[in-house]
N, C-alpha and C. Protein backbone atom coordinates (compact mmCIF):
# COMPACT_ATOMS: atom_id res chain seq x y z
N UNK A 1 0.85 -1.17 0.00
CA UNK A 1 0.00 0.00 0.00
C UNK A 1 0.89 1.24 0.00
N UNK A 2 0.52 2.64 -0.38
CA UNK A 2 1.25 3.50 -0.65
C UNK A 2 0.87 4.79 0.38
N UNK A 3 1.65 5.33 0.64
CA UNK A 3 1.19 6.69 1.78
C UNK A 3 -0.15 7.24 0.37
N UNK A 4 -0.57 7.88 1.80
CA UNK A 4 -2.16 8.69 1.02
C UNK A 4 -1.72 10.32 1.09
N UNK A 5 -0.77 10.51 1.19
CA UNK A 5 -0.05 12.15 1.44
C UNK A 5 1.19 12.12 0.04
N UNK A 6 2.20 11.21 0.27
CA UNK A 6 3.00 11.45 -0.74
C UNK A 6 3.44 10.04 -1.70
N UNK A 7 2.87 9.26 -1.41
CA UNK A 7 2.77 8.08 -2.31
C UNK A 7 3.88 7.09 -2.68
N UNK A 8 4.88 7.14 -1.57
CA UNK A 8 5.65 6.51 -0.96
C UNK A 8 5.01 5.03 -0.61
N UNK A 9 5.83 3.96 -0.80
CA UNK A 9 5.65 2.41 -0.31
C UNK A 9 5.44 2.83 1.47
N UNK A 10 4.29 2.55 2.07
CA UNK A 10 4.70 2.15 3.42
C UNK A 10 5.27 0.48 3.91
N UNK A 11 6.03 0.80 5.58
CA UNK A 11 6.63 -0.66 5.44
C UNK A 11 5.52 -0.60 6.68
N UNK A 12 5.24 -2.44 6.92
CA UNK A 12 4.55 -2.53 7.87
C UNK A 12 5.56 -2.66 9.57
N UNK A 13 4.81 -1.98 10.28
CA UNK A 13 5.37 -1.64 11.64
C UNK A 13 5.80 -3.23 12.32
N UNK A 14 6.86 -3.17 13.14
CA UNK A 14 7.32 -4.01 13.77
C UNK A 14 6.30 -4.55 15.01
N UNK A 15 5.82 -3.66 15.75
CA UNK A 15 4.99 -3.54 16.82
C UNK A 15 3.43 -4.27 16.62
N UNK A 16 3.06 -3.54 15.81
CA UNK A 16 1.48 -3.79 15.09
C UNK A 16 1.68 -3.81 13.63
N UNK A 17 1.52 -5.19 13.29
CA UNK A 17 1.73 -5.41 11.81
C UNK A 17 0.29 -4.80 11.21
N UNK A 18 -0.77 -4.29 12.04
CA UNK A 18 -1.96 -3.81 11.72
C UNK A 18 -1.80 -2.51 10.75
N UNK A 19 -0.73 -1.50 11.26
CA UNK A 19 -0.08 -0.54 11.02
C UNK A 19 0.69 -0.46 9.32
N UNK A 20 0.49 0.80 8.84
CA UNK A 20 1.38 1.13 7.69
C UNK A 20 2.65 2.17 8.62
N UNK A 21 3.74 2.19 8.05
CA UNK A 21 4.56 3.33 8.07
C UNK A 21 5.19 3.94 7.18
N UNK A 22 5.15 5.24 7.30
CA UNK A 22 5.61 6.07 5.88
C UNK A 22 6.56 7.08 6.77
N UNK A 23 8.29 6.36 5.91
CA UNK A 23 9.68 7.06 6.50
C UNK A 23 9.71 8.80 5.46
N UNK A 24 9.33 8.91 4.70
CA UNK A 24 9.31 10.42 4.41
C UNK A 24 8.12 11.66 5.06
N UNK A 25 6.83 11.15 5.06
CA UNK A 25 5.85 12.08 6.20
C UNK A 25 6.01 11.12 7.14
N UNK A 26 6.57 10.16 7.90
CA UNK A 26 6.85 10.28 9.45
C UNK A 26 5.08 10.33 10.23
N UNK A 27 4.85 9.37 9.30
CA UNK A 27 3.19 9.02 9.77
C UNK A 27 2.78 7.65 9.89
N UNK A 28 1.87 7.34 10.49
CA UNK A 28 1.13 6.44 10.98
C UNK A 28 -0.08 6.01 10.31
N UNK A 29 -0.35 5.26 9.26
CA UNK A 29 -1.70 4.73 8.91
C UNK A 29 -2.42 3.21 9.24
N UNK A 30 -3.51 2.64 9.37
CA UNK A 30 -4.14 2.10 9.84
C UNK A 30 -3.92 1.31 8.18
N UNK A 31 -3.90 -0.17 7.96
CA UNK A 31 -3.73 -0.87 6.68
C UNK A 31 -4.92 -1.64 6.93
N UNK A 32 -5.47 -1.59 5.62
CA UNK A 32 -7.26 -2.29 5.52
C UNK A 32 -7.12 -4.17 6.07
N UNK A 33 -7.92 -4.50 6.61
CA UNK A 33 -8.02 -5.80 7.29
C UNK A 33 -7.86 -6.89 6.42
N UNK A 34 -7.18 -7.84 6.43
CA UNK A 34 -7.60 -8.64 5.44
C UNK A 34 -8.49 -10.10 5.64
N UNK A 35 -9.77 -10.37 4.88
CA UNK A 35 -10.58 -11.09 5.35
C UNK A 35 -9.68 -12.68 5.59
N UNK A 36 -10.03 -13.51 6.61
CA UNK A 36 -9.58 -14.54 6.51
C UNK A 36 -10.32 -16.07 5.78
N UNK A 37 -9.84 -16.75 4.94
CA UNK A 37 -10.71 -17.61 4.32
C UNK A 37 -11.51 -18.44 5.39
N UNK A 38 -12.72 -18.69 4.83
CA UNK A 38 -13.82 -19.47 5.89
C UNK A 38 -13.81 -20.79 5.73
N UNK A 39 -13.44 -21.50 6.81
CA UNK A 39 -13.40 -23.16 7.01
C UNK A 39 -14.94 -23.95 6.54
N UNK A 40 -14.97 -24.47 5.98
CA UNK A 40 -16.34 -25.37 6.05
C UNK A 40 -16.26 -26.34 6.74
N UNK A 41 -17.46 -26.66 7.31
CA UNK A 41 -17.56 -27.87 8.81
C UNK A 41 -17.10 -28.86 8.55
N UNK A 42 -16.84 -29.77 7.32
CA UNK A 42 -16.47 -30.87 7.08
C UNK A 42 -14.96 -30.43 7.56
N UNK A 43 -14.48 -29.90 7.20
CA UNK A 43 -12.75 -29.55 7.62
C UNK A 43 -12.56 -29.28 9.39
N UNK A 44 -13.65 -28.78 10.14
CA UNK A 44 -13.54 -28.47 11.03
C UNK A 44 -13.70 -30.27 11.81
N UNK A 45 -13.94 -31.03 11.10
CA UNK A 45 -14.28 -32.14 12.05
C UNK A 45 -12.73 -33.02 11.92
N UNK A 46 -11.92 -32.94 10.46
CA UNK A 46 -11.15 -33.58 10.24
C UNK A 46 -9.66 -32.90 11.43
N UNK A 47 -9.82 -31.18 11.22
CA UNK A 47 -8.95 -30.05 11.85
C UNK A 47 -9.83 -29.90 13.55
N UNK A 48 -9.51 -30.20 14.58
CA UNK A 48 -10.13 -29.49 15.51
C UNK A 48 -9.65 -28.42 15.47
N UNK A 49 -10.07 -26.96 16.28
CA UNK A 49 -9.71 -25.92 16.93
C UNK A 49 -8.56 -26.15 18.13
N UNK A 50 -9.31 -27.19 18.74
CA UNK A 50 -7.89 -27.29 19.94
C UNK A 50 -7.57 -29.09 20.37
N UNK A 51 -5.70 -28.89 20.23
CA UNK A 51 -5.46 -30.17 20.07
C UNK A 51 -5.20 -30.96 20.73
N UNK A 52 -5.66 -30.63 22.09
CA UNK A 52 -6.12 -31.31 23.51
C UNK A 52 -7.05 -32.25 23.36
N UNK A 53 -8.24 -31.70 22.86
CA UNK A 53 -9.57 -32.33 22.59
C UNK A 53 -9.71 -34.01 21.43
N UNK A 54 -9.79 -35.26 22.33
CA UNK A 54 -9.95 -35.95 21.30
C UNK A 54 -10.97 -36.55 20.57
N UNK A 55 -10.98 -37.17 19.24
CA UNK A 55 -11.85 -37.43 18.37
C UNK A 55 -12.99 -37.82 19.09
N UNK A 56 -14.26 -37.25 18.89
CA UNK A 56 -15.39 -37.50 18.83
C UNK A 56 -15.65 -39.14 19.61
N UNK A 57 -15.32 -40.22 18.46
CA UNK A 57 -15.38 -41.57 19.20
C UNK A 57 -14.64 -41.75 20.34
N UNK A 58 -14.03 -41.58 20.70
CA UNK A 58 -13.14 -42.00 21.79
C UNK A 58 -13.10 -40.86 22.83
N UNK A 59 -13.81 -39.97 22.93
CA UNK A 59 -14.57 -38.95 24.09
C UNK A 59 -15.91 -39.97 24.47
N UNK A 60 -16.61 -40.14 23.33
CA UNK A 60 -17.75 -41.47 23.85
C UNK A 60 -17.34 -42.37 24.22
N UNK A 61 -16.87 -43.47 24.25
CA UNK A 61 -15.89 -44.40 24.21
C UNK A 61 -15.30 -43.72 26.06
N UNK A 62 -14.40 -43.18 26.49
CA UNK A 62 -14.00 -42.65 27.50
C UNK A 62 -15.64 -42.35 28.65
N UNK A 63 -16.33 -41.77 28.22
CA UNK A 63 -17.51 -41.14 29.00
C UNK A 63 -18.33 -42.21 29.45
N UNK A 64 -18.68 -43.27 28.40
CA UNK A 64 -19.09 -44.20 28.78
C UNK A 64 -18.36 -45.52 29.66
N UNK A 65 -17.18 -45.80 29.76
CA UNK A 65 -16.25 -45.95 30.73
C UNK A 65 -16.41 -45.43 31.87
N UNK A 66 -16.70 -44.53 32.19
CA UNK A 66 -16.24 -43.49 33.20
C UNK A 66 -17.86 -43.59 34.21
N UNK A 67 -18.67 -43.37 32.88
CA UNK A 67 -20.56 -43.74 33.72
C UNK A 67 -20.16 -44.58 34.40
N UNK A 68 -20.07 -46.13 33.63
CA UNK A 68 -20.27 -47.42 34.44
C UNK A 68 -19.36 -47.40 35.78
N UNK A 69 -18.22 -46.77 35.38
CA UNK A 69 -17.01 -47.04 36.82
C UNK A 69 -17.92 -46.06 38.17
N UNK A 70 -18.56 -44.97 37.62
CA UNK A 70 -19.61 -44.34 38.64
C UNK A 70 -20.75 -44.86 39.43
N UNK A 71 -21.50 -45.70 38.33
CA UNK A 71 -22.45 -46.58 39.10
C UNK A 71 -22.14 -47.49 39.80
N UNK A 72 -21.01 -47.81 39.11
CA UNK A 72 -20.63 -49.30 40.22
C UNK A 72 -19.87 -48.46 41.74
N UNK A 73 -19.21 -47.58 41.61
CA UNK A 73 -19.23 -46.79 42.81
C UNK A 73 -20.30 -46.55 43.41
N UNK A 74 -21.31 -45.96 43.31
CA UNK A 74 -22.22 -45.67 43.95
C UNK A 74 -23.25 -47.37 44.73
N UNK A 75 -22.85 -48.09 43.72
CA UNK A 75 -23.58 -49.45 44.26
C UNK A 75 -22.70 -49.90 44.97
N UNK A 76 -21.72 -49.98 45.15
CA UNK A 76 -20.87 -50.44 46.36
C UNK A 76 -20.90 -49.32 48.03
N UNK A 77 -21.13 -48.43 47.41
CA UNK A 77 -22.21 -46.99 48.84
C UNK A 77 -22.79 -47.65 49.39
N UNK A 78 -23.90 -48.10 48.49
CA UNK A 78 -25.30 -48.30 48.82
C UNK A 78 -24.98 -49.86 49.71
N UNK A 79 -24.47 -50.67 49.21
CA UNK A 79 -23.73 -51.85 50.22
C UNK A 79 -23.56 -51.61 51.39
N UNK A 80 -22.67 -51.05 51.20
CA UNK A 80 -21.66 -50.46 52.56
C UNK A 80 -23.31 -49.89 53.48
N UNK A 81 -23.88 -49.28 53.20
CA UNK A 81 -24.73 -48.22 53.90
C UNK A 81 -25.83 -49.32 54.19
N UNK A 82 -26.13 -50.26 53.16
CA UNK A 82 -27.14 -51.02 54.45
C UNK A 82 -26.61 -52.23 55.22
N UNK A 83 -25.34 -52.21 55.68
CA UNK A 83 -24.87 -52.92 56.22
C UNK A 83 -24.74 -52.31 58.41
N UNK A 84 -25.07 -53.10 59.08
CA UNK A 84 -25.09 -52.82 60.31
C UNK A 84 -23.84 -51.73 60.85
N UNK A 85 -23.14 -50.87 60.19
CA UNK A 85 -22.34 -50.46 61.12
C UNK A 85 -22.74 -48.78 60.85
N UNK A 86 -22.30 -48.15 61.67
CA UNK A 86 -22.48 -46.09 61.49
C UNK A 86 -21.06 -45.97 60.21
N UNK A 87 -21.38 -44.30 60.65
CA UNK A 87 -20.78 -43.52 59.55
C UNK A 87 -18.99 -43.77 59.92
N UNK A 88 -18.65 -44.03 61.20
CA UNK A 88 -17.44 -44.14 61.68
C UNK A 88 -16.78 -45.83 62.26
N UNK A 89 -17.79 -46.74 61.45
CA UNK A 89 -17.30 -48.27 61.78
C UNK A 89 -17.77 -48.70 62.96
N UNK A 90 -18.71 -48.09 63.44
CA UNK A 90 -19.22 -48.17 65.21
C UNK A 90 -20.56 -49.00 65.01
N UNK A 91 -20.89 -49.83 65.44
CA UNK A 91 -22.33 -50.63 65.32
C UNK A 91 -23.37 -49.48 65.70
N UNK A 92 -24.14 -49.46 65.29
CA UNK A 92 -25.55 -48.68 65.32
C UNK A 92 -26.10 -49.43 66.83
N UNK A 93 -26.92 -48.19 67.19
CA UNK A 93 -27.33 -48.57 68.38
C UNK A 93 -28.72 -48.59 68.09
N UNK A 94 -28.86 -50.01 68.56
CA UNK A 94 -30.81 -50.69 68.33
C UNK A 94 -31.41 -50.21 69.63
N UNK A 95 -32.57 -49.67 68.85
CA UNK A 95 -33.62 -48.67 69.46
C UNK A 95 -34.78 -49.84 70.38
């Protein structure tokens, strides 16, 4: 792009590549945005956004793992809890 005063090449700024600079007027211009090309969803499934996150199957695959290991926790509670002793291993005292 060229200064809009004397038509000089500006170079882009070190700081903010957003920036034009023009070394003969010793000015500052703002350089037009440039659009970025748009992904279509099929690419977004092959590309994630972030590469922490894994594939689809094997987040299901993991979650459903993770349910069952929960229920069976909780059913081994429920054992424990109707079994004769208190919250601290002490026999319950019959009323």
């Amino acid at each position: 792009m060229n200064c809009p005063r004397c038509g000089n090449e500006l170079r882009i700024s070190r700081k903010d590549p957003r920036f034009g600079l023009c070394d003969t007027c010793r000015k500052k211009y703002r350089l037009p945005e440039q659009k970025a090309p748009q992904v279509r969803e099929e690419e977004e499934e092959h590309y994630p956004k972030y590469a922490n996150i894994p594939p689809k199957s094997v987040r299901e695959k993991r979650e459903t793992e993770m349910r069952r290991a929960y229920d069976e926790l909780l059913a081994i509670g429920r054992e424990e809890r109707e079994g004769k002793r208190g919250l601290f291993g002490r026999r319950k005292k019959s009323k």
